[in-house]
Protein backbone atom coordinates (compact mmCIF):
# COMPACT_ATOMS: atom_id res chain seq x y z
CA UNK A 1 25.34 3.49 5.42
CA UNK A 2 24.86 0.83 8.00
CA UNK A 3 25.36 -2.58 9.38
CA UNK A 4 24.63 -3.47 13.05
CA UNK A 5 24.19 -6.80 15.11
CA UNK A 6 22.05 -7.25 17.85
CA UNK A 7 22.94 -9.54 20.65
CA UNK A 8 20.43 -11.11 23.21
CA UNK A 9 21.03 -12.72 26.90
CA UNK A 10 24.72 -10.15 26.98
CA UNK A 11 26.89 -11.82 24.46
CA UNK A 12 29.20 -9.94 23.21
CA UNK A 13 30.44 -8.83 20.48
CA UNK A 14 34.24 -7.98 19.69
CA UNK A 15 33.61 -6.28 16.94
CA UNK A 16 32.83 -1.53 17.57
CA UNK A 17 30.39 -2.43 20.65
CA UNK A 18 27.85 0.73 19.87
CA UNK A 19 25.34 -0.19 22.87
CA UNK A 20 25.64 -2.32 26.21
CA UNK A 21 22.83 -3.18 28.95
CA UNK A 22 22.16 -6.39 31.06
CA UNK A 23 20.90 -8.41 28.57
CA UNK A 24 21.45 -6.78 25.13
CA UNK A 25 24.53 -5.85 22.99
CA UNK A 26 24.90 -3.75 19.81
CA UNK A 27 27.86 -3.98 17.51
CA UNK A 28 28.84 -2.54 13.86
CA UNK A 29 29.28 0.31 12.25
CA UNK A 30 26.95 3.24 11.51
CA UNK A 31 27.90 6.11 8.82
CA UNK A 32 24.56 8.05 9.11
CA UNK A 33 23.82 10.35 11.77
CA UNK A 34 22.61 8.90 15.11
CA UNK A 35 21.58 8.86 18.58
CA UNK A 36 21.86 6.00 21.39
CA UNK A 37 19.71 7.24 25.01
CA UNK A 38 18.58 4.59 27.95
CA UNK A 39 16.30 4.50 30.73
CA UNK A 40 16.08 1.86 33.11
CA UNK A 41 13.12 -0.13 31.15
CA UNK A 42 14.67 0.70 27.78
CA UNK A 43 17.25 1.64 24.82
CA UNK A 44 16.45 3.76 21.46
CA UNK A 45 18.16 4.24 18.58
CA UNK A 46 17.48 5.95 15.78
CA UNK A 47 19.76 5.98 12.66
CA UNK A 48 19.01 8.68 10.00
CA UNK A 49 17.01 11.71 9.82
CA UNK A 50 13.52 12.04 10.80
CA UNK A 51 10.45 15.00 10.19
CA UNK A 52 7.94 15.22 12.79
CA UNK A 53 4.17 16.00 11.81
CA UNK A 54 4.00 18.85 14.01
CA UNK A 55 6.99 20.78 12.21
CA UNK A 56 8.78 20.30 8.60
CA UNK A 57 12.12 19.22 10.82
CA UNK A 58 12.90 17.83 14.33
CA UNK A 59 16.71 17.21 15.37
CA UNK A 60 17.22 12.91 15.87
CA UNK A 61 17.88 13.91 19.41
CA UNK A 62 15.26 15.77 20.35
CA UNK A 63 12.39 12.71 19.03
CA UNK A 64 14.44 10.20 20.83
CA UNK A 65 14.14 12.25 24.25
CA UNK A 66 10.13 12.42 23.52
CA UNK A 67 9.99 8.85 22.82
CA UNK A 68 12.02 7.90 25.63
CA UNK A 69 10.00 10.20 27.67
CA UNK A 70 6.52 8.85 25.95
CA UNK A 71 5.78 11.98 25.24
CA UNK A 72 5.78 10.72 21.40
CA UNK A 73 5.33 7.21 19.28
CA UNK A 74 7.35 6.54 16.23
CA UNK A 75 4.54 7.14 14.45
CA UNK A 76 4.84 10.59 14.58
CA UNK A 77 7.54 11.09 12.87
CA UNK A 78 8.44 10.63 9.26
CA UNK A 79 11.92 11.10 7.11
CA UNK A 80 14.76 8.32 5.92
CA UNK A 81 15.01 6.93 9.42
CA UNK A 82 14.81 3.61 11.61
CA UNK A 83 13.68 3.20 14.94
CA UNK A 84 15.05 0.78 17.16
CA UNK A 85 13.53 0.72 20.70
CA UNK A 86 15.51 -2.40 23.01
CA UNK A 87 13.80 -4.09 25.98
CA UNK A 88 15.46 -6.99 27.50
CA UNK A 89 13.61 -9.58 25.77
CA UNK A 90 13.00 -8.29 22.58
CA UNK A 91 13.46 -5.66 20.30
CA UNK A 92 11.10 -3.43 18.24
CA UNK A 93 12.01 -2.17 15.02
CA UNK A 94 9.98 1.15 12.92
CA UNK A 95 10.22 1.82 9.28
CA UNK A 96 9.27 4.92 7.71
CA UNK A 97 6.59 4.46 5.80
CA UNK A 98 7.22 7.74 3.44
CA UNK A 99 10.97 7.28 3.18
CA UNK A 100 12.72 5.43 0.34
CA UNK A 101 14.60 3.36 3.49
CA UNK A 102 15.32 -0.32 3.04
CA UNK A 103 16.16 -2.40 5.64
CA UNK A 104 17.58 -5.65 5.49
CA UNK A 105 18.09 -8.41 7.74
CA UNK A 106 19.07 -11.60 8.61
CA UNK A 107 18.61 -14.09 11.68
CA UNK A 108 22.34 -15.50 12.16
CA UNK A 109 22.91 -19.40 13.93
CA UNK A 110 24.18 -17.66 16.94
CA UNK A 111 20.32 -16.41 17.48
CA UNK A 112 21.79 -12.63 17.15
CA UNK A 113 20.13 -10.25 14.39
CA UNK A 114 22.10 -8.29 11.78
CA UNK A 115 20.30 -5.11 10.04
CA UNK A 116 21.98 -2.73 7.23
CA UNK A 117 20.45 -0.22 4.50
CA UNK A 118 20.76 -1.33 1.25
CA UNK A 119 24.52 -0.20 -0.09
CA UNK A 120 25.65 -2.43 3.22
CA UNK A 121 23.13 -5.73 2.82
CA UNK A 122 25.88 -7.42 0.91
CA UNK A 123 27.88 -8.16 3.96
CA UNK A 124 24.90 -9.60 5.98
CA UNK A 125 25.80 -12.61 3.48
CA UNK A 126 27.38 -15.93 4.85
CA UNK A 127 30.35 -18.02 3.22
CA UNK A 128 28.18 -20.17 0.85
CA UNK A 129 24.68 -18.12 0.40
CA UNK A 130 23.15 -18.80 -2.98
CA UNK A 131 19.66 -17.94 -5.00
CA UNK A 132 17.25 -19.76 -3.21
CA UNK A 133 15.66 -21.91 -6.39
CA UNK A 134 13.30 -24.12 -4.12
CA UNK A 135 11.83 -20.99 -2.70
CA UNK A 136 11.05 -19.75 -6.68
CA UNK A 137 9.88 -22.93 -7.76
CA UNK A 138 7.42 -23.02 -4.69
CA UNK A 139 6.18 -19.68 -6.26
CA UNK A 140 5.70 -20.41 -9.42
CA UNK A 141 4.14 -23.92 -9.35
CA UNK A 142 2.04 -23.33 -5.91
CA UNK A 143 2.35 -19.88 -5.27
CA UNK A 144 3.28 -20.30 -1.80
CA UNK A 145 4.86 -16.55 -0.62
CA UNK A 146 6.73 -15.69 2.09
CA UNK A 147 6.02 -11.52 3.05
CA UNK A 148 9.92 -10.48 3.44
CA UNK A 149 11.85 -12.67 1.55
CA UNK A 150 14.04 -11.93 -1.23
CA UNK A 151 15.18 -14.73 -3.51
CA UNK A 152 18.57 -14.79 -1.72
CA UNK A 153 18.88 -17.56 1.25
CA UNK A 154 18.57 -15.73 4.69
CA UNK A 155 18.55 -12.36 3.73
CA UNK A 156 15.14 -10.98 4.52
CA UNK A 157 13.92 -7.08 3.95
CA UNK A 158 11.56 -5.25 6.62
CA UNK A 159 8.88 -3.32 4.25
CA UNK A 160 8.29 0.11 5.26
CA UNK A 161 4.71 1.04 6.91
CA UNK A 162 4.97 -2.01 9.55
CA UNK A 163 6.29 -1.87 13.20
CA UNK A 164 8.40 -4.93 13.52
CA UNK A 165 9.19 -7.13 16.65
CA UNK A 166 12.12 -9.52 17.13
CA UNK A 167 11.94 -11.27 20.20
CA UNK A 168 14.45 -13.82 22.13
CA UNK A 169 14.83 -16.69 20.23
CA UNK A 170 14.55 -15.12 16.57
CA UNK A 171 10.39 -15.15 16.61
CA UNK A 172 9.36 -12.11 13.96
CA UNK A 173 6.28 -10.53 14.11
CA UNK A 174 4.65 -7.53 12.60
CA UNK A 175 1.86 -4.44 12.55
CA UNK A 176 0.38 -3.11 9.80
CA UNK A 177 0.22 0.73 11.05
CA UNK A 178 -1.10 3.03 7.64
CA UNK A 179 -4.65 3.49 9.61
CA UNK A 180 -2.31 4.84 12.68
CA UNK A 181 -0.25 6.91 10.22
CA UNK A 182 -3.84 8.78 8.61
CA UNK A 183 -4.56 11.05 11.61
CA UNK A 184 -1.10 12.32 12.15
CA UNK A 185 -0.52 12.75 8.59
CA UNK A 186 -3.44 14.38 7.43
CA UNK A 187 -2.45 17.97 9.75
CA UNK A 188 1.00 18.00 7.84
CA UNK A 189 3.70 17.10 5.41
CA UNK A 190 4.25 15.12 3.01
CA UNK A 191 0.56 14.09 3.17
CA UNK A 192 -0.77 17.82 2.81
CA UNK A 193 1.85 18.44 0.19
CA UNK A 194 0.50 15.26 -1.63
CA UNK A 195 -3.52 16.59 -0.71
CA UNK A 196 -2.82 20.17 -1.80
CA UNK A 197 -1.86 18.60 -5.50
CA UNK A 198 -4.69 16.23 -5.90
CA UNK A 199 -6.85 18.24 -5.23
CA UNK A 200 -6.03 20.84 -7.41
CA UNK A 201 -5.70 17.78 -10.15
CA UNK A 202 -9.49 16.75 -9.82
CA UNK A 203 -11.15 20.25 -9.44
CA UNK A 204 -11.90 19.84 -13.36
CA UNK A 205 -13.39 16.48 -12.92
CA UNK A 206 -16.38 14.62 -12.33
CA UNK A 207 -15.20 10.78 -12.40
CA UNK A 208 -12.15 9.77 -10.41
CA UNK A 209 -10.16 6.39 -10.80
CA UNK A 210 -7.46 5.34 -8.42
CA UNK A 211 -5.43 2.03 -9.16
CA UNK A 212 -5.09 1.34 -5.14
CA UNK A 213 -2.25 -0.60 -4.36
CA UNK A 214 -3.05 -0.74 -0.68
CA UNK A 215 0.56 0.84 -0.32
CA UNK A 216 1.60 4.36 1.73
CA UNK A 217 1.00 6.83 -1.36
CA UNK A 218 -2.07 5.25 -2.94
CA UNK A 219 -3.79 4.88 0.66
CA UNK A 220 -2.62 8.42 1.04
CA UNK A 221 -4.36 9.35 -2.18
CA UNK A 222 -7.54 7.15 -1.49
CA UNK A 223 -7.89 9.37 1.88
CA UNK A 224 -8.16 12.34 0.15
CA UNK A 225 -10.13 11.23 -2.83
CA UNK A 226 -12.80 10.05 -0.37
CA UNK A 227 -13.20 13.61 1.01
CA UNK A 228 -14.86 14.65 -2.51
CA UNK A 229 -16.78 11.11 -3.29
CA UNK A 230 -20.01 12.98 -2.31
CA UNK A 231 -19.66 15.51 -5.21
CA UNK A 232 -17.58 13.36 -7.55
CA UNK A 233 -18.19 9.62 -8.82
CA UNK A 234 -14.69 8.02 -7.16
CA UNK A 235 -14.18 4.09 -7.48
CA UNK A 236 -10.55 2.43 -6.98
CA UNK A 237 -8.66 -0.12 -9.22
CA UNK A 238 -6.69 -2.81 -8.13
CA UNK A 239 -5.06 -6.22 -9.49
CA UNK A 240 -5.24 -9.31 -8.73
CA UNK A 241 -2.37 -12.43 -9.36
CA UNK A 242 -3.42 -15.87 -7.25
CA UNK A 243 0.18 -16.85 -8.16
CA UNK A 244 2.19 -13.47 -6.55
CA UNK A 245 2.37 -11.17 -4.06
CA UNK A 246 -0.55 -9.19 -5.53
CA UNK A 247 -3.07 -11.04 -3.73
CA UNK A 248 -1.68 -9.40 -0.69
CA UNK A 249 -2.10 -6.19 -1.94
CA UNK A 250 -5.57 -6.71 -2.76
CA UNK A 251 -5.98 -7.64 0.64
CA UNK A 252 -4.73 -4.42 1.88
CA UNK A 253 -6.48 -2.94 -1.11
CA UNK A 254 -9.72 -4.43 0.12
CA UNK A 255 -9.16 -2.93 3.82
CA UNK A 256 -8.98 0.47 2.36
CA UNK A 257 -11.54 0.44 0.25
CA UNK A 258 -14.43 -0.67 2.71
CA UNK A 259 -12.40 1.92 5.35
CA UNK A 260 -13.74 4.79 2.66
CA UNK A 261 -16.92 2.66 1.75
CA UNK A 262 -16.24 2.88 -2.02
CA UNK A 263 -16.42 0.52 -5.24
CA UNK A 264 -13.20 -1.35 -5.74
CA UNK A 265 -12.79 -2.82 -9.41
CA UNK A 266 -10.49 -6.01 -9.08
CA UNK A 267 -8.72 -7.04 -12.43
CA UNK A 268 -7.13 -10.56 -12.17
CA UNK A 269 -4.11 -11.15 -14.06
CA UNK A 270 -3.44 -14.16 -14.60
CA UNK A 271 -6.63 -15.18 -16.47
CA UNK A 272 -5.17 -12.50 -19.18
CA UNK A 273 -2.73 -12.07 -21.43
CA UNK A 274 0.29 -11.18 -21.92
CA UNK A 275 0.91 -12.13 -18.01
CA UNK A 276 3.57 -13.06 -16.15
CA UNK A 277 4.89 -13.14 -12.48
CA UNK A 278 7.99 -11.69 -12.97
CA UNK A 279 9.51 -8.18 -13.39
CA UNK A 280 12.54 -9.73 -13.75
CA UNK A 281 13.83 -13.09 -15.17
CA UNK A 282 14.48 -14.34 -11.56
CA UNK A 283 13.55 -11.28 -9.09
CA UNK A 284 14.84 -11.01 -5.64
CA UNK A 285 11.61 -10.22 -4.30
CA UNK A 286 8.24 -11.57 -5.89
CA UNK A 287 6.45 -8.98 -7.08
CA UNK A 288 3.10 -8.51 -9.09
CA UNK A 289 3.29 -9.16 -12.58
CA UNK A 290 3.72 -5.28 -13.76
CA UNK A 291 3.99 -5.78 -17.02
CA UNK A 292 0.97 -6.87 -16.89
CA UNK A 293 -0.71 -4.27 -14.54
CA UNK A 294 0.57 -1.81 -17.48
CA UNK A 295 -0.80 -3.45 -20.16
CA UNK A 296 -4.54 -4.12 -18.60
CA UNK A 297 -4.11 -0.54 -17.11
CA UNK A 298 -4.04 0.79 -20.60
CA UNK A 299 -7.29 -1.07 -21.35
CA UNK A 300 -8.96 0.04 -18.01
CA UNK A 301 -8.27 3.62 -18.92
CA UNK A 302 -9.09 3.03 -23.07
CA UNK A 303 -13.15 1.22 -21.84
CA UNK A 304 -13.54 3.75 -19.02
CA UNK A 305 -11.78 7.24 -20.58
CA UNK A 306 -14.09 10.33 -21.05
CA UNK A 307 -13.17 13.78 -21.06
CA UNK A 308 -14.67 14.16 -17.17
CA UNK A 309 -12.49 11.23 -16.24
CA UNK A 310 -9.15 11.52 -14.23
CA UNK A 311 -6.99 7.89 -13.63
CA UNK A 312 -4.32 8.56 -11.24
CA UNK A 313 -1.99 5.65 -10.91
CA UNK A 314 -1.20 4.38 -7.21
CA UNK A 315 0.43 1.61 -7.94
CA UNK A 316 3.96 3.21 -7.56
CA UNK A 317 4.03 2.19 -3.92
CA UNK A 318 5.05 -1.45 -4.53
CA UNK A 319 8.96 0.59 -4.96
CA UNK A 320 8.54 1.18 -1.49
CA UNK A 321 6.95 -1.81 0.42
CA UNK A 322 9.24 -3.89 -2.00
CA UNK A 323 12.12 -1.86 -2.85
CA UNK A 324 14.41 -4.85 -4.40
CA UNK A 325 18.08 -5.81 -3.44
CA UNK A 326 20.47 -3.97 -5.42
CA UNK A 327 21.60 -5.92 -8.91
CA UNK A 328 24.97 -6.01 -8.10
CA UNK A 329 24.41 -8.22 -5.06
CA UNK A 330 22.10 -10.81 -6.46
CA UNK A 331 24.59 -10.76 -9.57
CA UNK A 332 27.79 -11.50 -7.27
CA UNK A 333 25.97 -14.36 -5.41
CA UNK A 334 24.96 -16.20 -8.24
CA UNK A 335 28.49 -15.87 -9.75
CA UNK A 336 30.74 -16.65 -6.46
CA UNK A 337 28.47 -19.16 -4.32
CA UNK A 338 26.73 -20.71 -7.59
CA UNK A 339 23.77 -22.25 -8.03
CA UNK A 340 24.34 -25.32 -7.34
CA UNK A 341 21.68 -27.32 -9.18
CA UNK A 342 21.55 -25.94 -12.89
CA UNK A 343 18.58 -27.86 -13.80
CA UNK A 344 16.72 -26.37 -11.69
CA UNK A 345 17.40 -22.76 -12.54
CA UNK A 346 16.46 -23.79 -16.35
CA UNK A 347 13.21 -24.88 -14.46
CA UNK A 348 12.80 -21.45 -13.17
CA UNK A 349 12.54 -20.02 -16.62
CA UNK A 350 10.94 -22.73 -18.16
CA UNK A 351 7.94 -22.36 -15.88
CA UNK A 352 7.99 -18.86 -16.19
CA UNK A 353 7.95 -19.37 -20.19
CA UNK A 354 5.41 -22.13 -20.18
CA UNK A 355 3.23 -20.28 -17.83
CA UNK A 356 3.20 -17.15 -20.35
CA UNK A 357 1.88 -19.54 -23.56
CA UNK A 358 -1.05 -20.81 -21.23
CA UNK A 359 -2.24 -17.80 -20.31
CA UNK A 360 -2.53 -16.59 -23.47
């Protein structure tokens, strides 16, 4: 476990100081193994444990010195880690985009930055925090979607597979890094663990379907399904939602697909029933209807099945890029801060109701 603030222009903290330099201060507490090195251009710090792609295991301390040295990226290693490399304007922050590694965060009115994995996201919480409704109702009536929010106000989730950058002043940005990842991963584990089983999977097969989520994994398996699309009739699958997060996968989707130059099939939901937007009755993060994706899934495979056929579901990487805040959390806001306007929480599931019979 883990929960650490980040403090720009040298303010302190008073609270277990971790790191110190000229302009940047690190405070909290960190149960996981870690390791804290400096230079005079920069601070790492990596909390966890990572793999590197040229071995199955590399000791924390040993990929710090090679990053510090730039003898490595963060790329090139993998494993239930995060990277956090410190300049004195702003600060860069790695997921692992094969490690089941939340990280939340939140953007405090002092300008500083708070991070924890998930069993610590609960105190990143202010005095007063509720279910954002607005921000659901938004969804559901205009489908307006903010990548890294979760249903709770001011408590935000970086999605693995992206290289984050917080810079002075609270300014976010992001890179999408999966086409960096391919090349490293492709020599090693876990992708030649994951290669080595697919490909024994399709040996028996002439027609290959992939339901490409534009995730880690299903990119992963894309890569090596390409490799055989000269011998074997491979298209991908992918769905669709104009009202949820979905249409961003299909934009990632989309990416892959043209990278391997193969078919994509594009199912849209919400012109089908039974749909809906939610995999919950109010979710903390908005994700694609899956229900849904199930159901039409079953069809997909039921028009297209033959005996030379093999459908390998991808979609499992949405656990990953959107791994959701735990229950208990959401459950404890909306029972000690309240939500303070009733009606429109009956809104929220009267939408989500109404929009089910119109779809149908």
């Amino acid at each position: 476990m883990f929960k650490i603030e980040i403090f720009f222009k040298g303010t302190m903290s008073e609270v277990n100081p971790i790191l110190c330099t000229d302009n940047i201060v690190v405070s909290g507490e960190i149960e996981l193994p870690f390791v804290i090195e400096s230079d005079n251009n920069q601070s790492i710090i990596i909390i966890g444990k990572a793999n590197s792609y040229d071995s199955d295991w590399v000791d924390i301390n040993t990929a710090l010195k090679r990053l510090l040295r730039n003898e490595a990226q963060e790329t090139d290693f993998y494993g239930d880690f995060i990277c956090l490399k410190l300049f004195r304007n702003n600060v860069n922050i790695y997921t692992d985009p094969f490690g089941q590694f939340p990280v939340y965060y939140a953007i405090n009115s002092n300008g500083s930055i708070s991070l924890s994995d998930g069993a610590m996201c609960k105190s990143l919480l202010q005095a007063g925090q509720s279910i954002d409704i607005d921000f659901l109702l938004n969804y559901i009536i205009n489908g307006e979607y903010l990548q890294g929010r979760t249903a709770i106000t001011g408590l935000n989730i970086l999605s693995p597979g992206f290289k984050y950058s917080f810079s002075l002043g609270g300014l976010l940005t992001r890179e999408y890094i999966i086409d960096r990842i391919f090349s490293k991963a492709e020599a090693s584990s876990p992708f030649n663990i994951l290669k080595k089983s697919v490909v024994q999977k399709v040996a028996c097969y002439e027609k290959l379907t992939l339901e490409l989520s534009g995730g880690v994994e299903s990119s992963s398996i894309a890569a090596i399904l390409a490799c055989h699309k000269k011998e074997k009739e491979v298209r991908f699958l992918t769905y669709y939602d104009k009202c949820s997060l979905s249409s961003n996968e299909l934009k990632y989707a989309k990416k892959v697909s043209d990278h391997f130059n193969i078919k994509l099939d594009v199912i849209e939901l919400s012109t089908r029933s039974p749909f809906t937007p939610f995999t919950e009755d109010i979710p903390f993060h908005i994700l694609p209807g899956s229900y849904s994706c199930l159901y039409h899934q079953q069809h997909y495979i039921a028009d297209l099945y033959d005996k030379h056929t093999l459908f390998i579901n991808g979609h499992g990487g949405d656990s990953i890029y959107l791994a959701p805040s735990p229950p208990a959390l959401f459950m404890e806001v909306l029972f000690s801060a309240g939500v303070k306007s009733q009606s429109k929480l009956f809104m929220v599931y009267r939408y989500s109701i109404i929009h089910q019979f119109l779809t149908k």
